[in-house]
C-alpha atoms as a PDB file:
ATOM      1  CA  UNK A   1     118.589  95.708 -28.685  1.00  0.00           C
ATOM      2  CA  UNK A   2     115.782  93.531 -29.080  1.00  0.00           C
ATOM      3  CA  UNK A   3     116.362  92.242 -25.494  1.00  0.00           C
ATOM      4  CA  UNK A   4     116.730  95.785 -24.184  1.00  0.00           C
ATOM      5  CA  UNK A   5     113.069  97.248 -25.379  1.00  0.00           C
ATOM      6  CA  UNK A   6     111.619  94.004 -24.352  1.00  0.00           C
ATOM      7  CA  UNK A   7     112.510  94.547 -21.091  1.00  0.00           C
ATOM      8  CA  UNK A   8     112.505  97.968 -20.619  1.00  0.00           C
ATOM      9  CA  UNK A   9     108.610  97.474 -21.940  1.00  0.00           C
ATOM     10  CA  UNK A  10     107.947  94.596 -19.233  1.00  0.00           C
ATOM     11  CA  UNK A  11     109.306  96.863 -16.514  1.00  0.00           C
ATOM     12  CA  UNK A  12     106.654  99.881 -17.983  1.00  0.00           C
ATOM     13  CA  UNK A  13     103.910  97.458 -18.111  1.00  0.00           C
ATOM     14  CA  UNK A  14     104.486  96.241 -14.435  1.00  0.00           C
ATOM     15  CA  UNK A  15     104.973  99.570 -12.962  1.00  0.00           C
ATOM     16  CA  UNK A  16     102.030 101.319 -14.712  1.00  0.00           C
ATOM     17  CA  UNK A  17      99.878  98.386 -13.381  1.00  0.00           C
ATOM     18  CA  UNK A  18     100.888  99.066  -9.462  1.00  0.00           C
ATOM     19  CA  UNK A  19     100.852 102.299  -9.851  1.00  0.00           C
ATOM     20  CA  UNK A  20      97.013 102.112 -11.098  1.00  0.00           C
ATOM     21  CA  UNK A  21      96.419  99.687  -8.575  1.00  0.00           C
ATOM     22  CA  UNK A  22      96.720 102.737  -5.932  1.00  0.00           C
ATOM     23  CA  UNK A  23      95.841 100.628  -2.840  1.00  0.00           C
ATOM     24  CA  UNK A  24      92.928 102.464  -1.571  1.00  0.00           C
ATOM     25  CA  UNK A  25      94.471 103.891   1.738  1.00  0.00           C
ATOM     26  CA  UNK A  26      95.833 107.076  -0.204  1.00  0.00           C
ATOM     27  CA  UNK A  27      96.032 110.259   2.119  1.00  0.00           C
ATOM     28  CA  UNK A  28      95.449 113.011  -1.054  1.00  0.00           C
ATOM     29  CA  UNK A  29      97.702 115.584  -1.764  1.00  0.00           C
ATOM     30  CA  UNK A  30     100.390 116.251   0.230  1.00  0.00           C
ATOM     31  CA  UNK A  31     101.652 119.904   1.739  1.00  0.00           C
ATOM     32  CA  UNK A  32     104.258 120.147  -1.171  1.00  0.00           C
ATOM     33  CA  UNK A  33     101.902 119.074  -3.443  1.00  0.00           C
ATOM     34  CA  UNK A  34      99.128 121.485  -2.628  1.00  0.00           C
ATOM     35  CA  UNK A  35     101.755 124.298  -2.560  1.00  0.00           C
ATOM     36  CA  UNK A  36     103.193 123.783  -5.755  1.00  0.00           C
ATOM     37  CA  UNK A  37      99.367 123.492  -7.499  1.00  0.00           C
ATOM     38  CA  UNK A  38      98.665 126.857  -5.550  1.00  0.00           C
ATOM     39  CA  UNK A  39     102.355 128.301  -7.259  1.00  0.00           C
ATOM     40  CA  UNK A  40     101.380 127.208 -10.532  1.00  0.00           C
ATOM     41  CA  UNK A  41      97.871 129.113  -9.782  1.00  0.00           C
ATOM     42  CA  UNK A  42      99.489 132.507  -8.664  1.00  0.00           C
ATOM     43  CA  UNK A  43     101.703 132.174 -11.891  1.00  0.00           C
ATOM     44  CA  UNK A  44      98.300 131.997 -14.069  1.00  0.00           C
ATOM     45  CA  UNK A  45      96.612 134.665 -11.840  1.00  0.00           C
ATOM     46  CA  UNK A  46      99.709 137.148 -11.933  1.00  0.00           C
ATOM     47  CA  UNK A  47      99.866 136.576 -16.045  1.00  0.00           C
ATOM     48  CA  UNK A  48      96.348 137.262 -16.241  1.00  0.00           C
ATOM     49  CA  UNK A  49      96.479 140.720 -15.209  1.00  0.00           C
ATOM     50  CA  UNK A  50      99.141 142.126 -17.376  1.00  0.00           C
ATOM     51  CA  UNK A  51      97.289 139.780 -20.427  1.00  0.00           C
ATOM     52  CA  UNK A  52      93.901 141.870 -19.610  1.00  0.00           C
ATOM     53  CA  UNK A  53      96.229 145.563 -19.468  1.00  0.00           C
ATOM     54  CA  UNK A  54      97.883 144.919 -22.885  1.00  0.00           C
ATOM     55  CA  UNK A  55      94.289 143.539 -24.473  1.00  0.00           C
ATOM     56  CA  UNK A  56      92.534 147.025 -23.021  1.00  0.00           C
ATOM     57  CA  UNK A  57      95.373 149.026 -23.929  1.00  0.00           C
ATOM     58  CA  UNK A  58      95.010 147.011 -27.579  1.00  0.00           C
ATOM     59  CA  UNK A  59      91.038 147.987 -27.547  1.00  0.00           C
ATOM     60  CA  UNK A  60      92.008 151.599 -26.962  1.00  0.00           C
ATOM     61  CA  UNK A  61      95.004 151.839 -29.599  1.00  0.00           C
ATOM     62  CA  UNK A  62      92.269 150.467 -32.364  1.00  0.00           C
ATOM     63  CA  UNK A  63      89.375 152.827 -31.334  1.00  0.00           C
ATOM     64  CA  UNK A  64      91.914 155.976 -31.004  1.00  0.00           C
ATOM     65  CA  UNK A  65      93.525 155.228 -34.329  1.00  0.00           C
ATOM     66  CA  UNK A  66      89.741 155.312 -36.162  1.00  0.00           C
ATOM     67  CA  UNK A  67      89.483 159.224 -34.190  1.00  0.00           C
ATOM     68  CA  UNK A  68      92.739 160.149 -35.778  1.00  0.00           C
ATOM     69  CA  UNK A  69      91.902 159.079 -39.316  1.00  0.00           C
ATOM     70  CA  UNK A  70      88.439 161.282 -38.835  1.00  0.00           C
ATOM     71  CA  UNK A  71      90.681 164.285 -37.349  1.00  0.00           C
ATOM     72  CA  UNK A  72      93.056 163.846 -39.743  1.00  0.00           C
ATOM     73  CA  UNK A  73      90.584 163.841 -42.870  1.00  0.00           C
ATOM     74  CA  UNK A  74      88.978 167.087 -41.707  1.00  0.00           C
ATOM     75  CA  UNK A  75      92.284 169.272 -41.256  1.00  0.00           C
ATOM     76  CA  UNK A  76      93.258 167.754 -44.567  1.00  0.00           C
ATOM     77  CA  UNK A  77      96.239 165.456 -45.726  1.00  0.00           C
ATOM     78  CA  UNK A  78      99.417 166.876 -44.097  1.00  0.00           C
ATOM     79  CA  UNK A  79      97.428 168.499 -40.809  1.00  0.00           C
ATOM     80  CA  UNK A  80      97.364 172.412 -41.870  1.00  0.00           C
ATOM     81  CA  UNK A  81      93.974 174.203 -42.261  1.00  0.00           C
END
């Protein structure tokens, strides 16, 4: 086991050192990549607009309720004059 994590840890070491290295001729992002970052973007966007509906739709249920209670006070407790 002890052989195992030793190596397994020189292989992590080496790889994470190349991999840092980078070269310097990298081209950027590639078409796949730049269309999966723009998916993961829509997915945000699209969640964003339902998140603002059910927070105005929150706002509204909180300031309604308060109109209720001061209707509901002035007819008197079970809603007869």
């Amino acid at each position: 086991m002890k052989t195992a994590s030793a190596t397994i840890l020189s292989l992590v070491i080496t790889v994470t050192q190349a991999l840092a290295s980078g070269g310097g001729d990298s081209e950027g992002l590639s078409l796949l990549a730049t269309f999966f970052i723009a998916f993961g973007v829509l997915i945000v966007l699209f969640q964003f607009i339902p998140g603002i509906m059910l927070f105005g739709g929150m706002l509204k249920g909180l300031f309604s309720s308060a109109d209720k209670k001061t209707k509901a006070s002035a007819t008197g407790s079970n809603g007869k004059q």
